[in-house]
C-alpha atoms as a PDB file:
ATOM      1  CA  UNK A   1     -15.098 184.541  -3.290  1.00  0.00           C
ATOM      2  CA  UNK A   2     -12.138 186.633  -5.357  1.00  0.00           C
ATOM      3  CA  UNK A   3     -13.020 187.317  -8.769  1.00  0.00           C
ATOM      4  CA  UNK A   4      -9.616 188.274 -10.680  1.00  0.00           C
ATOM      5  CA  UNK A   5      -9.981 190.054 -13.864  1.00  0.00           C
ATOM      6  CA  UNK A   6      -7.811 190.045 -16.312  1.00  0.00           C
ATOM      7  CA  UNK A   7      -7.210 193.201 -19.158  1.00  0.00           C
ATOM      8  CA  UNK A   8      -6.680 191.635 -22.462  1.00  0.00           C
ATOM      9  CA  UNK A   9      -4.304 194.585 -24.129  1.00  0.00           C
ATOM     10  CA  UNK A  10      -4.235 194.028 -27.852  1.00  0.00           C
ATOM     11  CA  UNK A  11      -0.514 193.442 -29.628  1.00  0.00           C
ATOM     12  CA  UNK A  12       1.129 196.303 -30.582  1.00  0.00           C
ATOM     13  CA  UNK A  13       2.686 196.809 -33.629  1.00  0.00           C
ATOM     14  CA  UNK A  14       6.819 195.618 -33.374  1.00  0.00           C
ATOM     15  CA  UNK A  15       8.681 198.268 -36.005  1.00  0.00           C
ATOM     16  CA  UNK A  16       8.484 200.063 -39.261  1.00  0.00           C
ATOM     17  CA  UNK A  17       7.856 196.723 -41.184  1.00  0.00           C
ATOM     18  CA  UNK A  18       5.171 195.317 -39.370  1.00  0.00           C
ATOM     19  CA  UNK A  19       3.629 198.107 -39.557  1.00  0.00           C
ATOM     20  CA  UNK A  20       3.907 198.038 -43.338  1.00  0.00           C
ATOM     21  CA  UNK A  21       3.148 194.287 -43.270  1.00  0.00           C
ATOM     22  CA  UNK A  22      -0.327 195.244 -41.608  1.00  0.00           C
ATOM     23  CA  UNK A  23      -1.651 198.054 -43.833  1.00  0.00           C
ATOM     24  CA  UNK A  24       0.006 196.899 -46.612  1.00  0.00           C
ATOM     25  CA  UNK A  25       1.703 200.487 -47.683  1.00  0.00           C
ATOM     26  CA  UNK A  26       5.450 201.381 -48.130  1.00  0.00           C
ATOM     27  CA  UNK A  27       7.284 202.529 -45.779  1.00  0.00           C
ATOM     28  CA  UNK A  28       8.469 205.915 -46.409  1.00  0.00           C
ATOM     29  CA  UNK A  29      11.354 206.352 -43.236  1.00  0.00           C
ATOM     30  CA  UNK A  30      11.833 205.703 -39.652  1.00  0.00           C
ATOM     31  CA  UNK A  31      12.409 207.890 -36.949  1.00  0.00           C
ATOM     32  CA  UNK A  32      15.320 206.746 -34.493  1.00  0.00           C
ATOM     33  CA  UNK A  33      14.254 205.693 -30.654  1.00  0.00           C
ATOM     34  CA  UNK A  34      16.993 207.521 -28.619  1.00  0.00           C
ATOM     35  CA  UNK A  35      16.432 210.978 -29.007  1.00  0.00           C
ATOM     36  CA  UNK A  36      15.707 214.330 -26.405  1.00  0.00           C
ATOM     37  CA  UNK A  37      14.045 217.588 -26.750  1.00  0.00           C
ATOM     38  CA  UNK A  38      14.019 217.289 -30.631  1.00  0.00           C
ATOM     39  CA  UNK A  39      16.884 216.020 -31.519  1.00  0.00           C
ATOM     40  CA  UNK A  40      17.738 212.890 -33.195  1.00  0.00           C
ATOM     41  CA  UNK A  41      14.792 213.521 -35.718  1.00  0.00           C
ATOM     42  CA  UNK A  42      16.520 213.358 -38.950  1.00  0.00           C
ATOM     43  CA  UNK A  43      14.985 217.149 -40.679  1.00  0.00           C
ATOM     44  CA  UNK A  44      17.049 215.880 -43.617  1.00  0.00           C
ATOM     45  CA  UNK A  45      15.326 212.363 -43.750  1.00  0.00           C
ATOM     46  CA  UNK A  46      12.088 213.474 -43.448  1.00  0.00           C
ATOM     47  CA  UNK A  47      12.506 216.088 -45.787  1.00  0.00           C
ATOM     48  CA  UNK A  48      13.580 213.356 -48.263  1.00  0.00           C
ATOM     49  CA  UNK A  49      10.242 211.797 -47.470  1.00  0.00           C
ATOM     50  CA  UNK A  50       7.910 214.417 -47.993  1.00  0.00           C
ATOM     51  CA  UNK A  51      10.280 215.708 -51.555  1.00  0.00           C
ATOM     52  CA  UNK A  52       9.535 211.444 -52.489  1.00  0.00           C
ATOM     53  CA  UNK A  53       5.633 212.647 -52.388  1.00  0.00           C
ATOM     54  CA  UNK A  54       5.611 216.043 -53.473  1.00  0.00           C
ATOM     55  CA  UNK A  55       4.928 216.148 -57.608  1.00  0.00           C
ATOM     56  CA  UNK A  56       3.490 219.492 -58.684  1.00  0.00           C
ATOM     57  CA  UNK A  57      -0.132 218.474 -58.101  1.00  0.00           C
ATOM     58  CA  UNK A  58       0.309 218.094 -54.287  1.00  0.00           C
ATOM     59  CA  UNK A  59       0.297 220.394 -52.082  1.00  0.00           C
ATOM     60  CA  UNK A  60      -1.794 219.348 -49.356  1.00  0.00           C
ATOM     61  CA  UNK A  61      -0.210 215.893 -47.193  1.00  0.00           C
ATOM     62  CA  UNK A  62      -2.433 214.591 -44.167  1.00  0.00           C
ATOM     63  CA  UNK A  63      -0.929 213.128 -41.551  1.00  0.00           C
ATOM     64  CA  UNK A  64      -2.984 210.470 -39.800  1.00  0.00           C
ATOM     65  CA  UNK A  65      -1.911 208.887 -36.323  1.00  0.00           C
ATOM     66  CA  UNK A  66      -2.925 205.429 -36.066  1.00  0.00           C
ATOM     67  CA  UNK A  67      -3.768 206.257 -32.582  1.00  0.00           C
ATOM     68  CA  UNK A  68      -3.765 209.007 -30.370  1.00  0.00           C
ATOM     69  CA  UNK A  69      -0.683 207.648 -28.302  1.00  0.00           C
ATOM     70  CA  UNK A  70       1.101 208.033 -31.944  1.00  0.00           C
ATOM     71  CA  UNK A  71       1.398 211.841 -32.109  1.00  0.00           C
ATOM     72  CA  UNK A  72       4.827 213.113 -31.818  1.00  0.00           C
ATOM     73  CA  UNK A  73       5.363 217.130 -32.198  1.00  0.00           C
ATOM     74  CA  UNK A  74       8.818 216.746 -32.688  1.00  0.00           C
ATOM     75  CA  UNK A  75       8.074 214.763 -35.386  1.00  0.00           C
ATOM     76  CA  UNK A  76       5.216 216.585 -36.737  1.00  0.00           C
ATOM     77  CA  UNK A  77       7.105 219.528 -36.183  1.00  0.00           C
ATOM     78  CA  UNK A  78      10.109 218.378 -37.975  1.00  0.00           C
ATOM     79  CA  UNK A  79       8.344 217.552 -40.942  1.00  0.00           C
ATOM     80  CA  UNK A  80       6.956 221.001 -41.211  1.00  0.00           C
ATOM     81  CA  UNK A  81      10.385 222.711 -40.736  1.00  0.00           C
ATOM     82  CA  UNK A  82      12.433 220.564 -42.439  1.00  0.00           C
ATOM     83  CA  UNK A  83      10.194 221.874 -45.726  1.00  0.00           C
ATOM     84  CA  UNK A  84      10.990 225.578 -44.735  1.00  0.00           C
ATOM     85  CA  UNK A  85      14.734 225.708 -45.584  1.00  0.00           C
ATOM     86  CA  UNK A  86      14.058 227.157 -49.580  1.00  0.00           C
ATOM     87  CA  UNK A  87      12.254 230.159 -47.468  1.00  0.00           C
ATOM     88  CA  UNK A  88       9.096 228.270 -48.007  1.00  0.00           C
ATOM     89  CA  UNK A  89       5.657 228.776 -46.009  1.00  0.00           C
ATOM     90  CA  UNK A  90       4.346 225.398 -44.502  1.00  0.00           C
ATOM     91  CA  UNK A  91       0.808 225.598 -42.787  1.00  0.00           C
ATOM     92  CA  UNK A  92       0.028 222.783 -40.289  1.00  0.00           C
ATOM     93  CA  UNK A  93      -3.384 221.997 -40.225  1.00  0.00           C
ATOM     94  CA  UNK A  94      -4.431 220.386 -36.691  1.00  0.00           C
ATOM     95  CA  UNK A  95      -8.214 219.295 -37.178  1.00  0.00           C
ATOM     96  CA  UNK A  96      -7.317 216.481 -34.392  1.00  0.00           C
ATOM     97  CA  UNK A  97      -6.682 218.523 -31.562  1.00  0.00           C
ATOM     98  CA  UNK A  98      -3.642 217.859 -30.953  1.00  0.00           C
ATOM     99  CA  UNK A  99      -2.564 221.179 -28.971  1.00  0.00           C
ATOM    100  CA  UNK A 100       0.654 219.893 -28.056  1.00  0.00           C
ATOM    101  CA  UNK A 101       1.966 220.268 -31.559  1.00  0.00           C
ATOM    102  CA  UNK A 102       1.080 224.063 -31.180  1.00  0.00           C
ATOM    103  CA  UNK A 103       3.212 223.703 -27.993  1.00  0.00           C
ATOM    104  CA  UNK A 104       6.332 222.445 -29.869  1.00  0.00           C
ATOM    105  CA  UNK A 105       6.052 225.173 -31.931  1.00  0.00           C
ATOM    106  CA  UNK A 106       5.674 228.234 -28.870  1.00  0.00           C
ATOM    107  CA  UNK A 107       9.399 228.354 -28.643  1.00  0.00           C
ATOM    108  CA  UNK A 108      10.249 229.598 -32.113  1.00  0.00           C
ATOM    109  CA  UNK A 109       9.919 233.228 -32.722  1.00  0.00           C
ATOM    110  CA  UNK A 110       6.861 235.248 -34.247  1.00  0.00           C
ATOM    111  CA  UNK A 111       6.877 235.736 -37.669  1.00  0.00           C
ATOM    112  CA  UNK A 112       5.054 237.999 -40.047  1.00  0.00           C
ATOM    113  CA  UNK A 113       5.461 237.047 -43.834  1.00  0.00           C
ATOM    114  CA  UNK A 114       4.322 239.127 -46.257  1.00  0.00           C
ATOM    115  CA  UNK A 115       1.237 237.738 -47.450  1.00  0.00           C
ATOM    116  CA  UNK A 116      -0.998 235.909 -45.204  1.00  0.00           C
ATOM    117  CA  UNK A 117      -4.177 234.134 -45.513  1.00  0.00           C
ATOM    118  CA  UNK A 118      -7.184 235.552 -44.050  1.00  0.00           C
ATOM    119  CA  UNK A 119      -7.454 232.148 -41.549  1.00  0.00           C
ATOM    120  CA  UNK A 120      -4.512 233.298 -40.216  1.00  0.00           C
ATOM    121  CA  UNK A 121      -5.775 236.539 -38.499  1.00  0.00           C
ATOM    122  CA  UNK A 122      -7.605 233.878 -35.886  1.00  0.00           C
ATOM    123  CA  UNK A 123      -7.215 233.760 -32.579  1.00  0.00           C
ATOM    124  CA  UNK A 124      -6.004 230.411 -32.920  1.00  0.00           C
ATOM    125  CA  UNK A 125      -3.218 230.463 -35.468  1.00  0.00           C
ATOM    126  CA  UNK A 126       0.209 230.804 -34.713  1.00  0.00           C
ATOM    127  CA  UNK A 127       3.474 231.714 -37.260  1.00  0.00           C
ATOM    128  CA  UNK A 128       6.622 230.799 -36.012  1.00  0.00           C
ATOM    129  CA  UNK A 129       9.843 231.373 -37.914  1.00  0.00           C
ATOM    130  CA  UNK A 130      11.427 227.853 -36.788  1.00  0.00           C
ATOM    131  CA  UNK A 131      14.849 228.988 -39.111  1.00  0.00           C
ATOM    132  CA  UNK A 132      16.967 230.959 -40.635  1.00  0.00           C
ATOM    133  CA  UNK A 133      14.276 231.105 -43.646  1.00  0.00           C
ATOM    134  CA  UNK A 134      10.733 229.978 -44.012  1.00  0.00           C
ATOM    135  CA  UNK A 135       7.588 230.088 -42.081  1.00  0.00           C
ATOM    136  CA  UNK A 136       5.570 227.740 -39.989  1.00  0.00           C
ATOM    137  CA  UNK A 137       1.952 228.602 -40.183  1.00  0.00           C
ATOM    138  CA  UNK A 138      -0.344 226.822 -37.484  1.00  0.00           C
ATOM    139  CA  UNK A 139      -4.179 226.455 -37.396  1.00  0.00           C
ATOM    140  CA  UNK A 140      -6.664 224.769 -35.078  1.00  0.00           C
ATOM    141  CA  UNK A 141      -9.962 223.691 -36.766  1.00  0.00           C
ATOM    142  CA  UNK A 142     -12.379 222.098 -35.145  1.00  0.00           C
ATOM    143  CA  UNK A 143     -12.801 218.085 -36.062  1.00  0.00           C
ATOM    144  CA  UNK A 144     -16.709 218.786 -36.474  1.00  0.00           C
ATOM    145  CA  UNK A 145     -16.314 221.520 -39.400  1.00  0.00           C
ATOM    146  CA  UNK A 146     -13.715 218.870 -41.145  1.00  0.00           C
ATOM    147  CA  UNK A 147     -16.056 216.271 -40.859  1.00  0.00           C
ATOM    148  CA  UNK A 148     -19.074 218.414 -42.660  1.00  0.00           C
ATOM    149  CA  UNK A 149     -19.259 217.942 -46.431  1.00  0.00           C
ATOM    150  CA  UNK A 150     -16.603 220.133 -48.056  1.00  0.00           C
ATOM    151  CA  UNK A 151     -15.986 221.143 -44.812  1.00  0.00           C
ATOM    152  CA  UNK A 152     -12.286 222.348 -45.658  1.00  0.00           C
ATOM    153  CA  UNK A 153     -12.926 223.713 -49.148  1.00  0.00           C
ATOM    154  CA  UNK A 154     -13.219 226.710 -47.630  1.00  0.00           C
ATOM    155  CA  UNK A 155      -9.976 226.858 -45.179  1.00  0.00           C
ATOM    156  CA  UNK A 156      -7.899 225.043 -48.312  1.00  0.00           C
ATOM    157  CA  UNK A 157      -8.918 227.325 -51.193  1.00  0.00           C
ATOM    158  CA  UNK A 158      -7.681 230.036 -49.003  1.00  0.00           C
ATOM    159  CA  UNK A 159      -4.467 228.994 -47.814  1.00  0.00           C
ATOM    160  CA  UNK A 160      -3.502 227.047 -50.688  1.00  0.00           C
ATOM    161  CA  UNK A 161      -2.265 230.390 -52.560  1.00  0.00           C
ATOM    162  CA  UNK A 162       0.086 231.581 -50.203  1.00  0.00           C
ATOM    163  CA  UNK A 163       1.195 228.528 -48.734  1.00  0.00           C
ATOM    164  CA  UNK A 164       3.670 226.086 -50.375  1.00  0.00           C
ATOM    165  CA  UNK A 165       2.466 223.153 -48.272  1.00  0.00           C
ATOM    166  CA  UNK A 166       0.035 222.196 -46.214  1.00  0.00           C
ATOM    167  CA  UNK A 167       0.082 219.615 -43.566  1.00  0.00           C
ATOM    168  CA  UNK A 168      -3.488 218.478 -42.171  1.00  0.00           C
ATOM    169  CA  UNK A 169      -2.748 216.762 -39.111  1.00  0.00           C
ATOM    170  CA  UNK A 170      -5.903 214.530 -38.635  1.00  0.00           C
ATOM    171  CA  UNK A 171      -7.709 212.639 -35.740  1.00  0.00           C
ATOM    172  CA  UNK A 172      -6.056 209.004 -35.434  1.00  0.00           C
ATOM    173  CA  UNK A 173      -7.232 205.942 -37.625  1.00  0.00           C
ATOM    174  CA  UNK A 174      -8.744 204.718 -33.949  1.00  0.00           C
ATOM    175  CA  UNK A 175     -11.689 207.291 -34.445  1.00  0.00           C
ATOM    176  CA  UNK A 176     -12.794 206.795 -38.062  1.00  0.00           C
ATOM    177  CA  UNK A 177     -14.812 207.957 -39.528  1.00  0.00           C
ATOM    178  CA  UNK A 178     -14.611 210.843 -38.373  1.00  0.00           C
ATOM    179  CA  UNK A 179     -10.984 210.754 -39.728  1.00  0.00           C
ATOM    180  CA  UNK A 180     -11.963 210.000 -43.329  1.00  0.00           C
ATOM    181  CA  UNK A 181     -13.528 213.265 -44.403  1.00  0.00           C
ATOM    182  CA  UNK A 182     -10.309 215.435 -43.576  1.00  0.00           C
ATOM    183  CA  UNK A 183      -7.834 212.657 -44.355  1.00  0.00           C
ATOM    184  CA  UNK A 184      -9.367 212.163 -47.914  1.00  0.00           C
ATOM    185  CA  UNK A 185      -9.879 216.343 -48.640  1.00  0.00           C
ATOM    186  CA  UNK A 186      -5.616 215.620 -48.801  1.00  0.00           C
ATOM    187  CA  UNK A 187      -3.964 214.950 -51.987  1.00  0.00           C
ATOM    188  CA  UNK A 188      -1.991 212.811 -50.531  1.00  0.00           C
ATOM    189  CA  UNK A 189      -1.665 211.059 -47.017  1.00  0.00           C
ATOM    190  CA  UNK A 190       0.638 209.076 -44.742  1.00  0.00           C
ATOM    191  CA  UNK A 191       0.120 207.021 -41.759  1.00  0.00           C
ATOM    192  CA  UNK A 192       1.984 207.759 -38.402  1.00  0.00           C
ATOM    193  CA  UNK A 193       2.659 204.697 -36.553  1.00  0.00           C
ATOM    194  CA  UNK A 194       5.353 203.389 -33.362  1.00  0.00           C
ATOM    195  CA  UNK A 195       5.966 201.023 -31.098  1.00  0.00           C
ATOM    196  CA  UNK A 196       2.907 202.243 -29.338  1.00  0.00           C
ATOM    197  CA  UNK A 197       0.706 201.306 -32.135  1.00  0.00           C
ATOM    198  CA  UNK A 198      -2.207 198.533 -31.764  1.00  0.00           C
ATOM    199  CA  UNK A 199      -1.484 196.157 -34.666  1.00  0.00           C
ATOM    200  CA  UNK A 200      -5.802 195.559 -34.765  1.00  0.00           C
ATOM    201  CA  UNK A 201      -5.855 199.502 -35.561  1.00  0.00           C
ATOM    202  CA  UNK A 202      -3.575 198.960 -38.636  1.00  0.00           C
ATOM    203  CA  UNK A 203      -5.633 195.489 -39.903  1.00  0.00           C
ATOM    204  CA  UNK A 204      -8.833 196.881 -39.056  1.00  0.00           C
ATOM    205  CA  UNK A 205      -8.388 200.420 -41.510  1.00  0.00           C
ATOM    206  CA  UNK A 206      -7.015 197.664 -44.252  1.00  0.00           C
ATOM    207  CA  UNK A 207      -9.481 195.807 -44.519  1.00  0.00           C
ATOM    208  CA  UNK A 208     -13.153 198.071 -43.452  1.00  0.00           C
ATOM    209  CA  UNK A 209     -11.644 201.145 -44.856  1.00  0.00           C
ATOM    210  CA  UNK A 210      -9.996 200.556 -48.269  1.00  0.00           C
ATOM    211  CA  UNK A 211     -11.147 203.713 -50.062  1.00  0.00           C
ATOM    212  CA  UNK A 212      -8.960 205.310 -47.592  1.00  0.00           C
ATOM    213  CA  UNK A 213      -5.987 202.882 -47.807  1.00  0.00           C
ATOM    214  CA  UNK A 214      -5.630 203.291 -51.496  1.00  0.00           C
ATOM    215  CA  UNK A 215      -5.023 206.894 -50.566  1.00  0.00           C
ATOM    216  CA  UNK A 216      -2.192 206.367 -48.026  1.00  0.00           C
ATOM    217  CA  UNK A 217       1.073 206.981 -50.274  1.00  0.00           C
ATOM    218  CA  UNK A 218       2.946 205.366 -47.095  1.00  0.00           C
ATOM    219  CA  UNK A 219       4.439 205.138 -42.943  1.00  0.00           C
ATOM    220  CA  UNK A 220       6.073 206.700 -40.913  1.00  0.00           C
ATOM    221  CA  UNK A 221       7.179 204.933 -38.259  1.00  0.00           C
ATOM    222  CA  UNK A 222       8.385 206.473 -34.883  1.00  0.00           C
ATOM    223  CA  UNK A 223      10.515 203.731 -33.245  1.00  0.00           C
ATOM    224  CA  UNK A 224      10.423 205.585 -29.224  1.00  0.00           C
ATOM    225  CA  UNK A 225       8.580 203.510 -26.766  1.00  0.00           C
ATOM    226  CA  UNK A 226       5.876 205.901 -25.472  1.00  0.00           C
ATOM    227  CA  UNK A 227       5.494 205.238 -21.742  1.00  0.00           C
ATOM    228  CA  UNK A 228       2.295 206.681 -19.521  1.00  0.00           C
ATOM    229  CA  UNK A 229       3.116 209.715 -17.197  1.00  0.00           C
ATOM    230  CA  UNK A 230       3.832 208.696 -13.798  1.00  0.00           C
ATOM    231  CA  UNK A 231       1.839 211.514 -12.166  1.00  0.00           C
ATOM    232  CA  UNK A 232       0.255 214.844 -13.642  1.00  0.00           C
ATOM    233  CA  UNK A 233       3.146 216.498 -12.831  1.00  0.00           C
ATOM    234  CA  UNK A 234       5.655 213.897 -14.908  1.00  0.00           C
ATOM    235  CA  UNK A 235       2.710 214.646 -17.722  1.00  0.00           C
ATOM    236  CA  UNK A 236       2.792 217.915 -17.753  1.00  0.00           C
ATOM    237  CA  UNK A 237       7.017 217.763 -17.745  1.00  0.00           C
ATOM    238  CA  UNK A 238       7.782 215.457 -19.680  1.00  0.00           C
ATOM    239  CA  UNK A 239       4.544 213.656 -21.817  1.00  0.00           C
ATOM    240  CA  UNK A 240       2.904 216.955 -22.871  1.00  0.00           C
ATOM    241  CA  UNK A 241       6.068 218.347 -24.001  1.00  0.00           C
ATOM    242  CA  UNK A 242       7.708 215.448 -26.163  1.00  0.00           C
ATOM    243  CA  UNK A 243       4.599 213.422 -27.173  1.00  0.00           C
ATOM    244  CA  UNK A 244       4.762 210.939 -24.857  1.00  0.00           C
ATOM    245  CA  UNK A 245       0.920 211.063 -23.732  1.00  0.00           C
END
């Protein structure tokens, strides 16, 4: 006797406003579907979007991924330059390991600005000048030391003077809580989300998680249809490099 089995795969969400419709936050800007290599991300849009958040008592924005499949460096990346044109210092905080934003960010050339947090002497930081003016400051802490209580009081109270902005790029909503303790150290935070996104994900965080909701200012929604690699050498190509795994 054949037993078939069948994988249930769970809806995903459709576009920027169902997205909205499901967490029940604004939507803060879109990010167009046809785009290669970087461009097509609107720098001046999202710039627009973060200067909409930005009031002189934030300076620290997490970024949370609804899931892991919604982590685009070119986006991510974007963000962070598109803040650096006023010859600004932006620090990306990755506390979700997402190494391939560190990747989108090898290109640019080294930098050396002339004050510099002590964090940034680690092994694992990188500063990139992505422009013409500005810095890019990157950091890799480890999801356990975010997670401990006041776990980035530390890492904050020293970057925060010499940095203009911080972005803390978190773990996605799909592995609270370990998300919540980074996500809510943020003044502010938004929600990544695509096509990609599992509408439960975005229902679930409403409705079990609303201390954390309250805090989400708004979405950003990536509308590129994320496709898995085709083999490991299509993922290390082409997924690695633009997000797509």
């Amino acid at each position: 006797m054949v037993i078939a089995a069948f994988h249930l795969r769970r809806p995903k969400v459709t576009g920027g406003k169902a997205a909205v419709d499901l967490l029940g936050t604004p939507l803060l800007g879109q990010v167009p579907a046809r785009r290669r290599g970087g461009a097509g991300v609107p720098s001046d849009d999202l710039a627009q979007v973060l200067a909409s958040i930005l009031v002189p008592t934030v300076k620290t924005v997490a970024l949370i991924p609804a899931s892991p499949r919604d982590v685009a460096p070119d986006l991510i990346v974007g963000l962070a330059t598109a803040w650096t044109e006023d010859h600004t210092t932006v620090g990306i905080l990755d506390v979700g390991d997402h190494s391939a934003v560190r990747d989108r960010l090898e290109p640019f050339a080294r930098a050396s600005p002339p004050q510099l947090p002590s964090w940034a002497k680690q092994a694992s930081c990188l500063v990139t000048a992505p422009g013409p003016s500005g810095y890019v400051l990157y950091l890799r802490v480890s999801s356990r030391q975010a997670a401990r209580p006041a776990g980035l009081t530390a890492i904050l109270t020293d970057l925060l003077p010499t940095l203009d902005l911080i972005l803390v790029l978190t773990p996605p909503l799909t592995q609270l809580p370990i998300t919540a303790p980074p996500a809510l150290a943020a003044d502010a935070v938004i929600c990544l989300t695509s096509n990609a996104t599992p509408a439960p994900v975005l229902a679930e965080t409403r409705d079990t998680w609303p201390a954390l909701t309250e805090r989400i200012v708004g979405i950003i929604h990536d509308n590129r249809r994320r496709t898995r690699p085709r083999s490991p050498s299509h993922a290390l190509g082409r997924g690695v490099r633009d997000g797509y795994i």
